[in-house]
C-alpha atoms as a PDB file:
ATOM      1  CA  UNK A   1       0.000   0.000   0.000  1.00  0.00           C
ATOM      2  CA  UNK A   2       1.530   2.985  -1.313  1.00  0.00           C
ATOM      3  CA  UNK A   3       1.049   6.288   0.501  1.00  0.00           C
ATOM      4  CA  UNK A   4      -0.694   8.986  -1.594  1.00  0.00           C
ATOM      5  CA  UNK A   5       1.595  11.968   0.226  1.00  0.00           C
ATOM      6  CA  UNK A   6       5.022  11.993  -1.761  1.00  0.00           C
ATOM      7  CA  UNK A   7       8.028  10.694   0.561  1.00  0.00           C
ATOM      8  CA  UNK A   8       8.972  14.264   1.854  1.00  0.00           C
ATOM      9  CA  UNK A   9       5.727  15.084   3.355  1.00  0.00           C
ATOM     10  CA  UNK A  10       6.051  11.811   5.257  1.00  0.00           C
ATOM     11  CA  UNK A  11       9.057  12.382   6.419  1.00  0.00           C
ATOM     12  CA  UNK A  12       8.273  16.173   7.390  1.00  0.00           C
ATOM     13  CA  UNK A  13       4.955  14.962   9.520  1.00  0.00           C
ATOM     14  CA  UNK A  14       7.110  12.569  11.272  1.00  0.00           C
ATOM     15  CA  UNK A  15       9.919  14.875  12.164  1.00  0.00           C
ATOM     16  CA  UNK A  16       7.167  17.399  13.282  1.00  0.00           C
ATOM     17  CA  UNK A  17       6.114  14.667  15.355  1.00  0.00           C
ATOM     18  CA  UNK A  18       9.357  13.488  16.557  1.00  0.00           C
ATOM     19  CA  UNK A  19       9.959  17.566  17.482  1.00  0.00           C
ATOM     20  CA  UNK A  20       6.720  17.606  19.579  1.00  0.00           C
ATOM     21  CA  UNK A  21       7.801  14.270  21.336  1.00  0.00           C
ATOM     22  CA  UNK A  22      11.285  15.790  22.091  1.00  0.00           C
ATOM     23  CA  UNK A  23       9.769  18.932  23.048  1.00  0.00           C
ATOM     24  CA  UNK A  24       6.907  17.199  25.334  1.00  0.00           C
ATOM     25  CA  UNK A  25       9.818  14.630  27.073  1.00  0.00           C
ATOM     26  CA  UNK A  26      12.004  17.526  27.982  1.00  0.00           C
ATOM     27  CA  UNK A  27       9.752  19.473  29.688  1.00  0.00           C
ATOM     28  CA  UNK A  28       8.638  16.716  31.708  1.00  0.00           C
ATOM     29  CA  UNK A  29      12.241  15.917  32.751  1.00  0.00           C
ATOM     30  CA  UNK A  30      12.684  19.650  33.384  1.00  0.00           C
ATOM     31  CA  UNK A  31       9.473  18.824  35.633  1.00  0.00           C
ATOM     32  CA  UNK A  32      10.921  16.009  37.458  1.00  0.00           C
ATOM     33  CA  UNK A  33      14.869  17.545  37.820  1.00  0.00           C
ATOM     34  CA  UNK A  34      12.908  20.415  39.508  1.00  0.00           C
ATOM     35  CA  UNK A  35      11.216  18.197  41.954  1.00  0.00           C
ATOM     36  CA  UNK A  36      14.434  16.370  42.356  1.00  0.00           C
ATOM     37  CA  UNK A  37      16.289  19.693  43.526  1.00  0.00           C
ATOM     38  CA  UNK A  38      13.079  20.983  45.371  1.00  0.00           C
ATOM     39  CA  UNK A  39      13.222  17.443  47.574  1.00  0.00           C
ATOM     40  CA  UNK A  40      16.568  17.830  48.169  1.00  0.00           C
ATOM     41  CA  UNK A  41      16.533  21.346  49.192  1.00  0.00           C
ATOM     42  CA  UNK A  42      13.967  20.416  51.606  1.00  0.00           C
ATOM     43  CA  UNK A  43      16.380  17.583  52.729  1.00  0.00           C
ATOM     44  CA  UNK A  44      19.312  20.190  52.950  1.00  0.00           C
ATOM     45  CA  UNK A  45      16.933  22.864  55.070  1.00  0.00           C
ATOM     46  CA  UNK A  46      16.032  19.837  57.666  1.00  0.00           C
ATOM     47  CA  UNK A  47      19.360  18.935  58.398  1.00  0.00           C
ATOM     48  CA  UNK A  48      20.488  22.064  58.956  1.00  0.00           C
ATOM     49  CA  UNK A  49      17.475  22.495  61.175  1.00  0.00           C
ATOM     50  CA  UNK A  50      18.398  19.619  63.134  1.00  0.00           C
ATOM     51  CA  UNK A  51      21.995  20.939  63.524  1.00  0.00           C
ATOM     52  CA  UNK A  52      20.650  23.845  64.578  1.00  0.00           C
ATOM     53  CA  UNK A  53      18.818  22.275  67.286  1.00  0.00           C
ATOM     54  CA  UNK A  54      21.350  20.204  67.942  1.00  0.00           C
ATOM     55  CA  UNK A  55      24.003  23.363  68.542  1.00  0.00           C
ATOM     56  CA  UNK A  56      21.007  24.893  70.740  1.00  0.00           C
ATOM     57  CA  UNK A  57      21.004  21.861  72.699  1.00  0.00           C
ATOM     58  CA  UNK A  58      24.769  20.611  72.976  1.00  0.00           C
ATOM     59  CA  UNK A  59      26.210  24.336  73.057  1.00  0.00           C
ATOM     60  CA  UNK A  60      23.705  27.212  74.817  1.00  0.00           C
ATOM     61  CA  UNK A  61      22.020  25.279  77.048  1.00  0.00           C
ATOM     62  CA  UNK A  62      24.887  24.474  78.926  1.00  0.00           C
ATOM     63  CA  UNK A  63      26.029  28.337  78.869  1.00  0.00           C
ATOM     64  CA  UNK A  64      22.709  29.329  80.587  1.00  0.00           C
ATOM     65  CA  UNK A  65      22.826  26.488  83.242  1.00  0.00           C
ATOM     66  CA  UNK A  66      26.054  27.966  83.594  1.00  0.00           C
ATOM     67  CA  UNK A  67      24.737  32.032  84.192  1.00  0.00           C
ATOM     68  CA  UNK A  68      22.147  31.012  85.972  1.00  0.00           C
ATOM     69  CA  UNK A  69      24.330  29.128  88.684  1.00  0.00           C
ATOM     70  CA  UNK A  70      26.683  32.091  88.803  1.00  0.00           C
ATOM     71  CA  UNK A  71      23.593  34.314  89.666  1.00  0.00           C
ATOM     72  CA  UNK A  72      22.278  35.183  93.217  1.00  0.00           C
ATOM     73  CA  UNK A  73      19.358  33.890  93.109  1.00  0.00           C
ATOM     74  CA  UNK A  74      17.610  34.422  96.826  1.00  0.00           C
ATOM     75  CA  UNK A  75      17.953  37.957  97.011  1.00  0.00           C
ATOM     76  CA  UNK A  76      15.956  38.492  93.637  1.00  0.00           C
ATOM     77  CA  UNK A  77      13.279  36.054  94.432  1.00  0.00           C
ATOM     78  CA  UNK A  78      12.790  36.328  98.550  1.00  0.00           C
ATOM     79  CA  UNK A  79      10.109  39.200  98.150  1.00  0.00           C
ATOM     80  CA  UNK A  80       7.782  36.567  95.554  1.00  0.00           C
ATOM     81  CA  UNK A  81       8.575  33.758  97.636  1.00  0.00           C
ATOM     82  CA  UNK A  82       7.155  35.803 100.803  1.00  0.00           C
ATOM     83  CA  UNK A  83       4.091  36.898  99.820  1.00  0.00           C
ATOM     84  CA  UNK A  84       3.420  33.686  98.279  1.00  0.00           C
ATOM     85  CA  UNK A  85       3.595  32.054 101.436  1.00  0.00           C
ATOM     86  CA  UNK A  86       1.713  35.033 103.472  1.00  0.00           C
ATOM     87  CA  UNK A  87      -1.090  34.654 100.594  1.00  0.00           C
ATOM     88  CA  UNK A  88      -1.141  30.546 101.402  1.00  0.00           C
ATOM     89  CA  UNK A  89      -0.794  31.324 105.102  1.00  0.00           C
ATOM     90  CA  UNK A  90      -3.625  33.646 104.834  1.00  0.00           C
ATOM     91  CA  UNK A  91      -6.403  31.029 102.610  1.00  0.00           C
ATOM     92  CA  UNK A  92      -4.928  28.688 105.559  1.00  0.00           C
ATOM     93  CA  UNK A  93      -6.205  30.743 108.400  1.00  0.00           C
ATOM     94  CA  UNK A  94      -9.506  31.867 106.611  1.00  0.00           C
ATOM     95  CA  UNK A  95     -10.805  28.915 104.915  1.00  0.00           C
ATOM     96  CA  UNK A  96     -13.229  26.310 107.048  1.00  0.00           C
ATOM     97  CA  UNK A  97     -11.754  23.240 109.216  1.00  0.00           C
ATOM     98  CA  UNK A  98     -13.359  20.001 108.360  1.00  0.00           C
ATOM     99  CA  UNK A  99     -14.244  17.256 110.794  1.00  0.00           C
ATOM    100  CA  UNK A 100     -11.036  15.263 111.423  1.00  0.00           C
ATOM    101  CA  UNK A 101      -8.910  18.594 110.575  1.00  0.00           C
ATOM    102  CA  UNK A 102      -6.773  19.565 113.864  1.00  0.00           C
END
């Protein structure tokens, strides 16, 4: 079965179509290369979140423990701590004594 298009015109449709292919393949690997770099820059950002964490963790914590036992802590705090217990001492003294309370 002979074609009724000369040779060339066969040959032109199919490189048209062999273009559009090529064309339609390369923008789906630019697609998936972009997804590729997009998962690994996620990858990238988490394990630098985790080292950050990790530094916060290993490295600063340690330096506040640190401040905070170099600081005098019962001259800052006696005042709260005093009227705390006057305000307990005080519900004590008002609120109602049950049966077996002494």
């Amino acid at each position: 079965m002979k074609s009724k298009n000369p040779p060339e015109k066969d040959l032109a449709k199919e490189i048209t179509a062999l273009r559009e292919t090529i064309v339609r393949l390369e923008r789906k690997w630019s697609a998936t290369m972009q997804n590729r770099w997009q998962l690994a820059l996620s990858f990238l950002k988490g394990a630098v979140s985790a080292l950050g964490a990790l530094a916060v963790v290993v490295i600063i914590t340690p330096l506040i423990v640190w401040a905070m036992q170099r600081i005098s802590w019962p001259p800052l705090i006696q005042k709260v701590v005093s009227q705390v217990i006057l305000q307990i001492e005080q519900v004590n003294r008002q609120s109602p004594r049950g049966v077996g309370d002494q």
